[in-house]
Every structure is written in structure tokens, then in C-alpha cells.
N, C-alpha and C. Protein backbone atom coordinates (compact mmCIF):
# COMPACT_ATOMS: atom_id res chain seq x y z
N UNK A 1 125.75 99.12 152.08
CA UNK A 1 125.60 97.72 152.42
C UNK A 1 125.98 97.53 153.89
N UNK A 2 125.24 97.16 154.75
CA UNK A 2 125.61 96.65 155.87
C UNK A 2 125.85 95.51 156.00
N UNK A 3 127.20 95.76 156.95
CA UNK A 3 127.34 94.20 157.29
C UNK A 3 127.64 93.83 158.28
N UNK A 4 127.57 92.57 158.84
CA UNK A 4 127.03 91.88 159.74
C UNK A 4 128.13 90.56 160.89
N UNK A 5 127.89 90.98 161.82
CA UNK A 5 129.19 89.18 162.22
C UNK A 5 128.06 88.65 163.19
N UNK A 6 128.84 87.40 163.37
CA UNK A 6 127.65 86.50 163.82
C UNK A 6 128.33 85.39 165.09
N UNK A 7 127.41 85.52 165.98
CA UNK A 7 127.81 84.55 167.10
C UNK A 7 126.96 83.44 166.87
N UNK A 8 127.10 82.02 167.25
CA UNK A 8 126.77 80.93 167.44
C UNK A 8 127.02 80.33 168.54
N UNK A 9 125.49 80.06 169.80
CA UNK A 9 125.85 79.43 171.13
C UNK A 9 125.12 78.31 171.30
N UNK A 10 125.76 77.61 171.42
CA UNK A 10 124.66 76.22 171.78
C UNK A 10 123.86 76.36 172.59
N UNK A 11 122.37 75.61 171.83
CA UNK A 11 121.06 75.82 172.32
C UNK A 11 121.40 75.45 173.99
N UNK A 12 119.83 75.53 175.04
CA UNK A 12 120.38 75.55 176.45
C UNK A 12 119.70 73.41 176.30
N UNK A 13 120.06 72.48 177.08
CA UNK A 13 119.81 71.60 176.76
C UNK A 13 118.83 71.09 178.09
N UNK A 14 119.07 71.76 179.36
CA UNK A 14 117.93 71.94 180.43
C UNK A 14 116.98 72.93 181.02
N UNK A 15 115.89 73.16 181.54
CA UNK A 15 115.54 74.13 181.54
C UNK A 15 115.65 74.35 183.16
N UNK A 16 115.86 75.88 183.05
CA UNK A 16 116.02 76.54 184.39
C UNK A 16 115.11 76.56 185.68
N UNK A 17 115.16 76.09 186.78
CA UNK A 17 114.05 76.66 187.50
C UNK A 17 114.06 78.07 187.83
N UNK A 18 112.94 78.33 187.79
CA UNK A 18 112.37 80.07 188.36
C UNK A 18 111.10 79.52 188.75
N UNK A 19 110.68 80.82 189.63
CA UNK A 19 109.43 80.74 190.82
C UNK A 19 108.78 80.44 189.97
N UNK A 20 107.75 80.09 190.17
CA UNK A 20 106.01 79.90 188.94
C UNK A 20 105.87 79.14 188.18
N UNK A 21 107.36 78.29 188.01
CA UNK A 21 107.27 77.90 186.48
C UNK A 21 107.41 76.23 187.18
N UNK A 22 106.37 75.39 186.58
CA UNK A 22 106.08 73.92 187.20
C UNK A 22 106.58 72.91 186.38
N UNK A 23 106.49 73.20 185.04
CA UNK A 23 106.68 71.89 183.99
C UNK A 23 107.80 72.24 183.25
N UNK A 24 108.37 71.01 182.71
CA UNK A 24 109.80 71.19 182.20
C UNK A 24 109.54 71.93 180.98
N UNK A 25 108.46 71.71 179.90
CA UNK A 25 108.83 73.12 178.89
C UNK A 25 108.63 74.14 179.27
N UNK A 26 108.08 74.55 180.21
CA UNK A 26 108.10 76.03 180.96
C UNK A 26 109.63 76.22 181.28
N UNK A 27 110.00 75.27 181.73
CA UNK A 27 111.18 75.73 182.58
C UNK A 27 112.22 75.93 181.25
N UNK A 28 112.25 75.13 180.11
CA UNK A 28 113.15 75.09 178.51
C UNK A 28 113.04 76.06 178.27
N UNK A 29 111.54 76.66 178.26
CA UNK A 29 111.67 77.98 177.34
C UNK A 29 111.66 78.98 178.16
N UNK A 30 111.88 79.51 179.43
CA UNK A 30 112.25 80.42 179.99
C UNK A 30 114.02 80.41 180.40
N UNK A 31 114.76 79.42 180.19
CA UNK A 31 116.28 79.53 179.73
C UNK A 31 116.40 80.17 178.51
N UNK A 32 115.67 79.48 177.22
CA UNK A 32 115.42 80.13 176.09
C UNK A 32 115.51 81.16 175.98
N UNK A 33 114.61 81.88 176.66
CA UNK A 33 114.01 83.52 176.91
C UNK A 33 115.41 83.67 177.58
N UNK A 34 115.64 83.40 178.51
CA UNK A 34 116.42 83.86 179.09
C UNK A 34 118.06 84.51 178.39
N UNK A 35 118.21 83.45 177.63
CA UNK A 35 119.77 83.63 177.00
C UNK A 35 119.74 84.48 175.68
N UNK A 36 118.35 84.36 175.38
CA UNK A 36 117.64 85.07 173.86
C UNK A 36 117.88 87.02 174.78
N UNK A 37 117.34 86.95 175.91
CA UNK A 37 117.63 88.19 176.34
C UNK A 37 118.72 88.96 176.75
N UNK A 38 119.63 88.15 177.25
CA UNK A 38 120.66 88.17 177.37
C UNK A 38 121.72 88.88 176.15
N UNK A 39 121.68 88.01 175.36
CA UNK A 39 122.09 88.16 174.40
C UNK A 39 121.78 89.87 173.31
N UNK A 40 120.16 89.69 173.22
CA UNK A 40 119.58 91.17 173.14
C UNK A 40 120.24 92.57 173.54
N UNK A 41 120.59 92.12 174.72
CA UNK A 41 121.05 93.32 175.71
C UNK A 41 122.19 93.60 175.10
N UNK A 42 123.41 92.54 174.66
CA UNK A 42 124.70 93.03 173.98
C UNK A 42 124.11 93.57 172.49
N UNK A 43 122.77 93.69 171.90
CA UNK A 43 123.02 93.87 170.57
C UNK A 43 122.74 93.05 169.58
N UNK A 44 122.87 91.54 169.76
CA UNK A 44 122.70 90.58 168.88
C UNK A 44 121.30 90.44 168.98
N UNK A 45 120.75 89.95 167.73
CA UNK A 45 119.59 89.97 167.03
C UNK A 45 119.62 88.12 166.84
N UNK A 46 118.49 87.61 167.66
CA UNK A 46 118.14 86.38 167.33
C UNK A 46 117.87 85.76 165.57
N UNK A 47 119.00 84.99 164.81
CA UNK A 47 118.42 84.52 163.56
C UNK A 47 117.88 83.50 163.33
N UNK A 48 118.17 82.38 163.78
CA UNK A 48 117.53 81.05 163.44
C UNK A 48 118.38 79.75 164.58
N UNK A 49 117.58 78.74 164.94
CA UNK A 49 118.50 77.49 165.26
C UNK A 49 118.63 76.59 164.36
N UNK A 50 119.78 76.03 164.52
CA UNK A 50 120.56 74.83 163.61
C UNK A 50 120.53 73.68 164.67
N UNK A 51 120.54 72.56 163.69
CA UNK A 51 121.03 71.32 164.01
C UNK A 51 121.84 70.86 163.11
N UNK A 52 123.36 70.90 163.91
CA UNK A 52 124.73 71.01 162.98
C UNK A 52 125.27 69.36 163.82
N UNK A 53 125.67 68.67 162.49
CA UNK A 53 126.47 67.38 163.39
C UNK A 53 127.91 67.60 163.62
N UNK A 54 128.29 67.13 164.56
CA UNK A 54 129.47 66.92 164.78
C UNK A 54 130.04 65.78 165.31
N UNK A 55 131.42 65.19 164.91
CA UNK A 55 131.98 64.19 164.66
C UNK A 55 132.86 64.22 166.15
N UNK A 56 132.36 63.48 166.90
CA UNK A 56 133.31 63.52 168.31
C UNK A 56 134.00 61.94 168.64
N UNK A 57 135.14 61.91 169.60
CA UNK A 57 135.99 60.33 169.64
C UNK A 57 134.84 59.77 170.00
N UNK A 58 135.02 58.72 170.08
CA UNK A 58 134.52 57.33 171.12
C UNK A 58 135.55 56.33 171.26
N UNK A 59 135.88 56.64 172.79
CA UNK A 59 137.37 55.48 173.15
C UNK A 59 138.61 55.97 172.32
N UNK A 60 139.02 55.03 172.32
CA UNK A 60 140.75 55.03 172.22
C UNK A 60 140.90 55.51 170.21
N UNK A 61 140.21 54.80 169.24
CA UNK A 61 140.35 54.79 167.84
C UNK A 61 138.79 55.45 167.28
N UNK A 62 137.69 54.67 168.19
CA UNK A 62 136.29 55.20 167.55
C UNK A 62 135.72 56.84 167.49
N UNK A 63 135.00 56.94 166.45
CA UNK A 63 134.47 58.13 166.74
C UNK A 63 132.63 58.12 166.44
N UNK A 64 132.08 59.25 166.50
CA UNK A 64 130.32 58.76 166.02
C UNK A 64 130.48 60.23 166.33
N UNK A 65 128.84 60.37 165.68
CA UNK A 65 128.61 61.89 164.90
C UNK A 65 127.25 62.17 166.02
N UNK A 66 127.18 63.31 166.59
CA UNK A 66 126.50 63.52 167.64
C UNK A 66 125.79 64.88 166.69
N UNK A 67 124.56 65.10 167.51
CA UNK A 67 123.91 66.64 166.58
C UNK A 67 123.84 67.60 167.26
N UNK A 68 124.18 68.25 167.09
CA UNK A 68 124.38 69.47 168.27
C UNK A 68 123.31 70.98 168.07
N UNK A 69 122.44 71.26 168.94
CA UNK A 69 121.17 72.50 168.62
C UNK A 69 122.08 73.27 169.20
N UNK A 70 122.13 74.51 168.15
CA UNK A 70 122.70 76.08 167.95
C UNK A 70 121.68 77.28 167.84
N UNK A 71 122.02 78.17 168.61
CA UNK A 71 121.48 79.27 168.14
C UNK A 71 122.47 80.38 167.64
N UNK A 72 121.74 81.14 166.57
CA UNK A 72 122.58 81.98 165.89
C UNK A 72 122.04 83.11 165.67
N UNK A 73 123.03 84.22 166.24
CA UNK A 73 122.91 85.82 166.56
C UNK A 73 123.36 86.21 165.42
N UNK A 74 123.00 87.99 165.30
CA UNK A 74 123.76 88.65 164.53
C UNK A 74 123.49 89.77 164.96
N UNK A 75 124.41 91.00 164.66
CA UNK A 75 124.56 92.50 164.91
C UNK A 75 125.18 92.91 163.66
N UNK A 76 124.71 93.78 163.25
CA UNK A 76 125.68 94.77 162.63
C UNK A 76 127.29 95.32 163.14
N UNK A 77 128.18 95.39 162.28
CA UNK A 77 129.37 95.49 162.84
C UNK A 77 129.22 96.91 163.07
N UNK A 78 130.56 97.58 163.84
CA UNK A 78 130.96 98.65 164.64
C UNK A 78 131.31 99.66 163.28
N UNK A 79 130.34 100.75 163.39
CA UNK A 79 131.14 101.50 162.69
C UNK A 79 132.59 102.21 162.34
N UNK A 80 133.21 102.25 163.95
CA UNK A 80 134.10 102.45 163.03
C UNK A 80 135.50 101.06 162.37
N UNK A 81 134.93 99.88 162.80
CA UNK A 81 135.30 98.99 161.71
C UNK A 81 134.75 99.10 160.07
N UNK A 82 134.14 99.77 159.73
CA UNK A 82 133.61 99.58 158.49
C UNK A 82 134.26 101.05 158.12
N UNK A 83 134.02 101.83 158.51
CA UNK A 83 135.25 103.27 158.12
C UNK A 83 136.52 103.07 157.91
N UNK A 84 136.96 101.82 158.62
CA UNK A 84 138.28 102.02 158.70
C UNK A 84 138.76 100.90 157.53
N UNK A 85 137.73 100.37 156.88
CA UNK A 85 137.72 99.06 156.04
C UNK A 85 137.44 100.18 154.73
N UNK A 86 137.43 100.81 154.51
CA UNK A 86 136.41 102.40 153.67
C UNK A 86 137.73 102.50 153.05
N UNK A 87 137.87 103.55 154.09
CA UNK A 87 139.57 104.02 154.19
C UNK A 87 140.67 103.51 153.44
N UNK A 88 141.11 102.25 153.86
CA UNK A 88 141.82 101.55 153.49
C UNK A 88 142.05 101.10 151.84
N UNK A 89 140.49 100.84 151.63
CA UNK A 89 140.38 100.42 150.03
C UNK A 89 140.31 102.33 149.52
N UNK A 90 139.98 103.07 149.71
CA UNK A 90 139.72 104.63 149.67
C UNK A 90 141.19 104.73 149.12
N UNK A 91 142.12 104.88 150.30
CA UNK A 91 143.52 104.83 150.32
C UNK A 91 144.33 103.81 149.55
N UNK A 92 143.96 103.07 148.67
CA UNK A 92 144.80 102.20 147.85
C UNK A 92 144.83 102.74 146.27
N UNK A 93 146.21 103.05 145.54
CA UNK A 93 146.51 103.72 144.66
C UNK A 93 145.79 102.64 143.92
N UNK A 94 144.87 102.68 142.93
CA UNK A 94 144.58 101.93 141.40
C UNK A 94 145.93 101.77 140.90
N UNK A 95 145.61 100.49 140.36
CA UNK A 95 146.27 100.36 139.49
C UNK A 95 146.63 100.90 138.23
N UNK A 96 147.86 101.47 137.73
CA UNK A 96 148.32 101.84 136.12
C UNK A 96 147.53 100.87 134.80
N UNK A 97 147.00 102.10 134.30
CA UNK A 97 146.13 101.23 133.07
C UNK A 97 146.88 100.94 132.24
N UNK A 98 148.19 101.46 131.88
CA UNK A 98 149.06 101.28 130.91
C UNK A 98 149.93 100.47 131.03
N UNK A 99 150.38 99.37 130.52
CA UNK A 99 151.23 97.90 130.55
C UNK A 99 152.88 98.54 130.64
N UNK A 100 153.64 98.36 131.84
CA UNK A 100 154.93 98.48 131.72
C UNK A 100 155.44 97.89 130.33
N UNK A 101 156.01 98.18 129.69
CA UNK A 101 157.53 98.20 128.83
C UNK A 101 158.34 97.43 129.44
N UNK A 102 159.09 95.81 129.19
CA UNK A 102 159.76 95.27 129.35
C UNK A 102 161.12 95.41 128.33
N UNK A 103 162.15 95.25 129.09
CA UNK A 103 163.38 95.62 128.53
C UNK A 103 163.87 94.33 127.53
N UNK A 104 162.79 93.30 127.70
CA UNK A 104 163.65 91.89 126.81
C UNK A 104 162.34 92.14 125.93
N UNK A 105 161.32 92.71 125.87
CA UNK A 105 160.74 93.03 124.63
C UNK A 105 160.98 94.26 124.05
N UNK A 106 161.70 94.95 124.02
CA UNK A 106 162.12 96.35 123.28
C UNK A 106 162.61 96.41 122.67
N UNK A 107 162.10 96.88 120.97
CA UNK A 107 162.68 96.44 119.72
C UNK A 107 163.99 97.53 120.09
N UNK A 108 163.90 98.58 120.75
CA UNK A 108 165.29 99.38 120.25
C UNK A 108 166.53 98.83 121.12
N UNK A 109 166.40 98.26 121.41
CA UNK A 109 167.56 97.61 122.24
C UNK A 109 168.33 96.36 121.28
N UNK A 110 169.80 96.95 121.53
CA UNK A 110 170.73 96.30 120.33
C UNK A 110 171.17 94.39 121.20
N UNK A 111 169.69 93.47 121.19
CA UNK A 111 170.11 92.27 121.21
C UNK A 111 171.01 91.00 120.69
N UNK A 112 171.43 91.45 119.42
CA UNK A 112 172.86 90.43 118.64
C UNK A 112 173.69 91.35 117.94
N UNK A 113 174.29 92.02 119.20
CA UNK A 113 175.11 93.09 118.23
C UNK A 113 176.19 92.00 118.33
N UNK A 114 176.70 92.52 117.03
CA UNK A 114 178.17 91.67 116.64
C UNK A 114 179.69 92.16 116.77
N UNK A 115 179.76 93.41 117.34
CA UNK A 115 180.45 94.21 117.73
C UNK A 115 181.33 94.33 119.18
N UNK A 116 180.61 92.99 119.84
CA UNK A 116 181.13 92.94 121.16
C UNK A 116 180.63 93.86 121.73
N UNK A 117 179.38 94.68 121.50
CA UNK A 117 179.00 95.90 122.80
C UNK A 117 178.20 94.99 123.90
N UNK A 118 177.90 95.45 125.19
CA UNK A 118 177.43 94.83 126.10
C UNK A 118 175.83 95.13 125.88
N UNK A 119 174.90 94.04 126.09
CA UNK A 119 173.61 94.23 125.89
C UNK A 119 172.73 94.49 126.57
N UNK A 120 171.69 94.18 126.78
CA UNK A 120 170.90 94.86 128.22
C UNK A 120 171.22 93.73 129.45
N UNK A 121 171.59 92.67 128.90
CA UNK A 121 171.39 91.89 129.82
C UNK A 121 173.07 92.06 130.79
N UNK A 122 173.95 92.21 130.08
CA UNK A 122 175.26 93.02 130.91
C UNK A 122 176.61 91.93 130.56
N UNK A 123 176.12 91.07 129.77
CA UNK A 123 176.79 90.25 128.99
C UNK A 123 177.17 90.30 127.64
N UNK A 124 179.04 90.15 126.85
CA UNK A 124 179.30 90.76 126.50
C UNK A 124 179.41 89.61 124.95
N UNK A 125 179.15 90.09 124.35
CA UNK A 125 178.77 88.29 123.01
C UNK A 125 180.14 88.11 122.41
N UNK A 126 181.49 88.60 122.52
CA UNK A 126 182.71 87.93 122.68
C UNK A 126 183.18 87.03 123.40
N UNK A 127 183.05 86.70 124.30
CA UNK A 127 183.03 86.42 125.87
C UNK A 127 184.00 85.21 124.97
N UNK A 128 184.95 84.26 125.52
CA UNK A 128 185.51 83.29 125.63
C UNK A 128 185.13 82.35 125.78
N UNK A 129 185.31 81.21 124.72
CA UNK A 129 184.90 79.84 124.97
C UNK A 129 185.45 79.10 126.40
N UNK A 130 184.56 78.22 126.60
CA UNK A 130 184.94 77.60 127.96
C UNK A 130 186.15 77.06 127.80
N UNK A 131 187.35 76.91 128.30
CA UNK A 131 188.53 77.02 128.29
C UNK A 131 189.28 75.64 129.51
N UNK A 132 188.75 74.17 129.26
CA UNK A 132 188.86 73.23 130.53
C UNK A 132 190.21 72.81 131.09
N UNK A 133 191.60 73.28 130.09
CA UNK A 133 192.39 73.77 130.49
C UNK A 133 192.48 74.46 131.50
N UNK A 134 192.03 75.37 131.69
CA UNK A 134 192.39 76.51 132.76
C UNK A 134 191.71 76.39 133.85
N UNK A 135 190.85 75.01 133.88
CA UNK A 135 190.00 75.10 135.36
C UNK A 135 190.77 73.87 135.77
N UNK A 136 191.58 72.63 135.09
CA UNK A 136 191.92 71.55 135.80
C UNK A 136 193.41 71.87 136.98
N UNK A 137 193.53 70.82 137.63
CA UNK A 137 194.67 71.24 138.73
C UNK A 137 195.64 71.15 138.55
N UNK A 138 196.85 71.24 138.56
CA UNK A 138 197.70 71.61 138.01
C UNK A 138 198.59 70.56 139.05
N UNK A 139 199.23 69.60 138.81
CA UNK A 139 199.94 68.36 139.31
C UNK A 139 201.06 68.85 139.45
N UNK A 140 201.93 69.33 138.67
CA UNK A 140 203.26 69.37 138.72
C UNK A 140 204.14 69.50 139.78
N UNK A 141 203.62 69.68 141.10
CA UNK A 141 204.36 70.18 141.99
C UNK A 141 204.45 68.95 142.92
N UNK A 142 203.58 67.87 142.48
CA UNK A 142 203.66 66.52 143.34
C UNK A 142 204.71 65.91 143.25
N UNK A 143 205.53 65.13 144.61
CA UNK A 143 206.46 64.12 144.87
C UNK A 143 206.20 62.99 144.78
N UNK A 144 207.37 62.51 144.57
CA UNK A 144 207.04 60.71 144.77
C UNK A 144 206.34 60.54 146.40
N UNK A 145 204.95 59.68 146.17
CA UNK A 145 204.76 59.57 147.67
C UNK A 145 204.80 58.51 148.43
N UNK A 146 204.58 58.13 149.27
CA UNK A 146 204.91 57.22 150.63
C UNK A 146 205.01 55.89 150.01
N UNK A 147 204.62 55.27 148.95
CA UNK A 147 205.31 54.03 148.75
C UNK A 147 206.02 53.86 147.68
N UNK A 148 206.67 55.12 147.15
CA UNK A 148 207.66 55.06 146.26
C UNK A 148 206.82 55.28 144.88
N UNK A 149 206.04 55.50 144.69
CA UNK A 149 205.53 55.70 143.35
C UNK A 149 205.97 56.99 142.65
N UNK A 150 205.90 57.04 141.03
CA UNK A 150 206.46 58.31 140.67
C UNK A 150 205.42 59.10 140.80
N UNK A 151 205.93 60.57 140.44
CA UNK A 151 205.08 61.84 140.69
C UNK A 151 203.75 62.61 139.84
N UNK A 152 203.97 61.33 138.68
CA UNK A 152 203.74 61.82 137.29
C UNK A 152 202.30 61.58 137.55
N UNK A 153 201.62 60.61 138.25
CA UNK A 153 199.88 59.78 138.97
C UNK A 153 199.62 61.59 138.98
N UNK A 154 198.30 61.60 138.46
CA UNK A 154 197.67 62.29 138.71
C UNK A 154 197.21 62.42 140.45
N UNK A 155 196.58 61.48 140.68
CA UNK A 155 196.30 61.44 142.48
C UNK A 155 197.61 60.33 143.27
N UNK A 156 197.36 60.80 144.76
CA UNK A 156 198.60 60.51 145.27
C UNK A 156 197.90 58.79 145.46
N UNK A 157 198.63 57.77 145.97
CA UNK A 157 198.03 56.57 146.56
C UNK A 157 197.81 56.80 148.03
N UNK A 158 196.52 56.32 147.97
CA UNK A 158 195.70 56.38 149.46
C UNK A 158 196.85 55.09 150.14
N UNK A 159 197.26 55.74 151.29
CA UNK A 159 198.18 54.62 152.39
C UNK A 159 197.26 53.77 152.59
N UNK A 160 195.79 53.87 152.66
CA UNK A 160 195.35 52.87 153.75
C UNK A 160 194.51 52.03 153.27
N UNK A 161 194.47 52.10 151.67
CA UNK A 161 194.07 50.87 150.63
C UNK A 161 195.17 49.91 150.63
N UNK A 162 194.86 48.73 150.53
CA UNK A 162 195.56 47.67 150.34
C UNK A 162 195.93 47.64 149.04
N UNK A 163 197.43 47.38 148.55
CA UNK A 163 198.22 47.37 147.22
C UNK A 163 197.38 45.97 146.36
């Protein structure tokens, strides 16, 4: 399969003077020729012209749709871009036809052991109830503070609230 990239140059919109040539479609289509040859010389292969619109401002907020004549080349790409595009997919391991084995679907794996052994997941099914004792703060070490209150307040009184 060959394949192909493609330039797009806007058509020429005046025509050129050269010696001989008297009237303005003479003069259109020898720019024509001209850029058609041009172009030749790098390789690109004349395909077709377009009339493509395009949406350009007008002023400060407006815009309007103008049509713009294209011509459109093509060449075959560089071989060794397409070798090296070869290659690449050439060089890519396939994929394994055979479905990995997940460890949370594996019947031999001991999921509600009752024994306290640790499971796949690395958690141990004794484990200790949450315990909210042992996470609250521990007051006891508070004084009576700055306006005489006892120690026993869980929080101290903010000085700079009004009583």
C-alpha cells in the first residue's frame, strides 16, 4: 500500500506577466502553469482544486465566511519513513493470548480464613475493633486557665470572646 501526504496552496488569484502573453487569462493560466511546475519539480503530483470556505473577523465582534480556491498536491511519502513505520509495528511484541490470572479471583487462595492468617490482600481478619478511646486527647494535664475556670472544660476559654 502506498501512501501518500499532501500539500494544499492557495490557488494564484492574479495572473503573471511574461513576454507574449496579452490577455489576463493568458496571463492566470501561465501562473497556474507556473506554480503547477514548480511544484512538479519537488515531486508533488497535481490532484484537484477546492473551493473551501473560511470564516474570517470583520471589525471589532463581526465575522463573514469568505471562499477560498486551493490547489492540492500529493507525493508519495519517503521511503525510508515507511520502513521505519514497518519496523516499528515489525518490532512490537503481540500481545499474550492467554488471560492473566488475577489474585482476587483465585479459588486457591485462603480469602475468610478464620484463623487470623494474613490473606492476599496483607490484612489480618483479627485486626481490632476501632477503639475511639484511644484516638481522643487526653485533657488531664490542663490548668485552671486565665479567667479562673476549672481544669476539668474539655477546651480552654478563648480570652478574646466576650464572657
Amino acid at each position: 500500500m502506498t501512501l501518500y501526504e499532501y500539500k494544499v496552496v492557495p490557488a494564484p488569484r492574479k495572473g503573471v506577466k511574461s513576454k507574449g502573453l496579452k490577455t489576463n487569462e493568458a496571463r492566470f493560466s501561465f501562473a497556474i502553469q507556473e506554480l503547477m511546475n514548480e511544484h512538479g519539480a519537488e515531486g508533488w503530483e497535481y490532484q484537484r482544486a477546492e473551493t473551501l470556505p473560511c470564516d474570517e473577523r470583520q471589525g471589532l465582534t463581526g465575522s463573514h465566511t469568505v471562499y477560498r480556491d486551493m490547489l492540492v498536491f500529493r507525493r508519495p511519502r519517503a521511503q525510508a519513513q515507511e520502513t521505519v513505520h514497518q519496523e516499528t509495528i515489525e518490532d512490537t511484541p503481540a500481545p499474550d493470548p492467554t488471560p492473566a490470572t488475577d489474585s482476587l479471583y483465585d479459588t486457591d487462595t485462603p480469602h475468610d480464613a478464620a484463623d487470623g492468617t494474613t490473606t492476599d490482600t496483607g490484612v489480618t481478619d483479627d485486626a481490632a475493633p476501632y477503639d475511639s478511646a484511644a484516638y481522643e486527647p487526653d485533657h488531664s494535664d490542663q490548668t485552671a486557665d486565665a479567667t479562673g475556670g476549672s481544669g476539668d472544660d474539655s477546651l480552654p476559654r478563648d480570652p478574646y470572646r466576650p464572657s
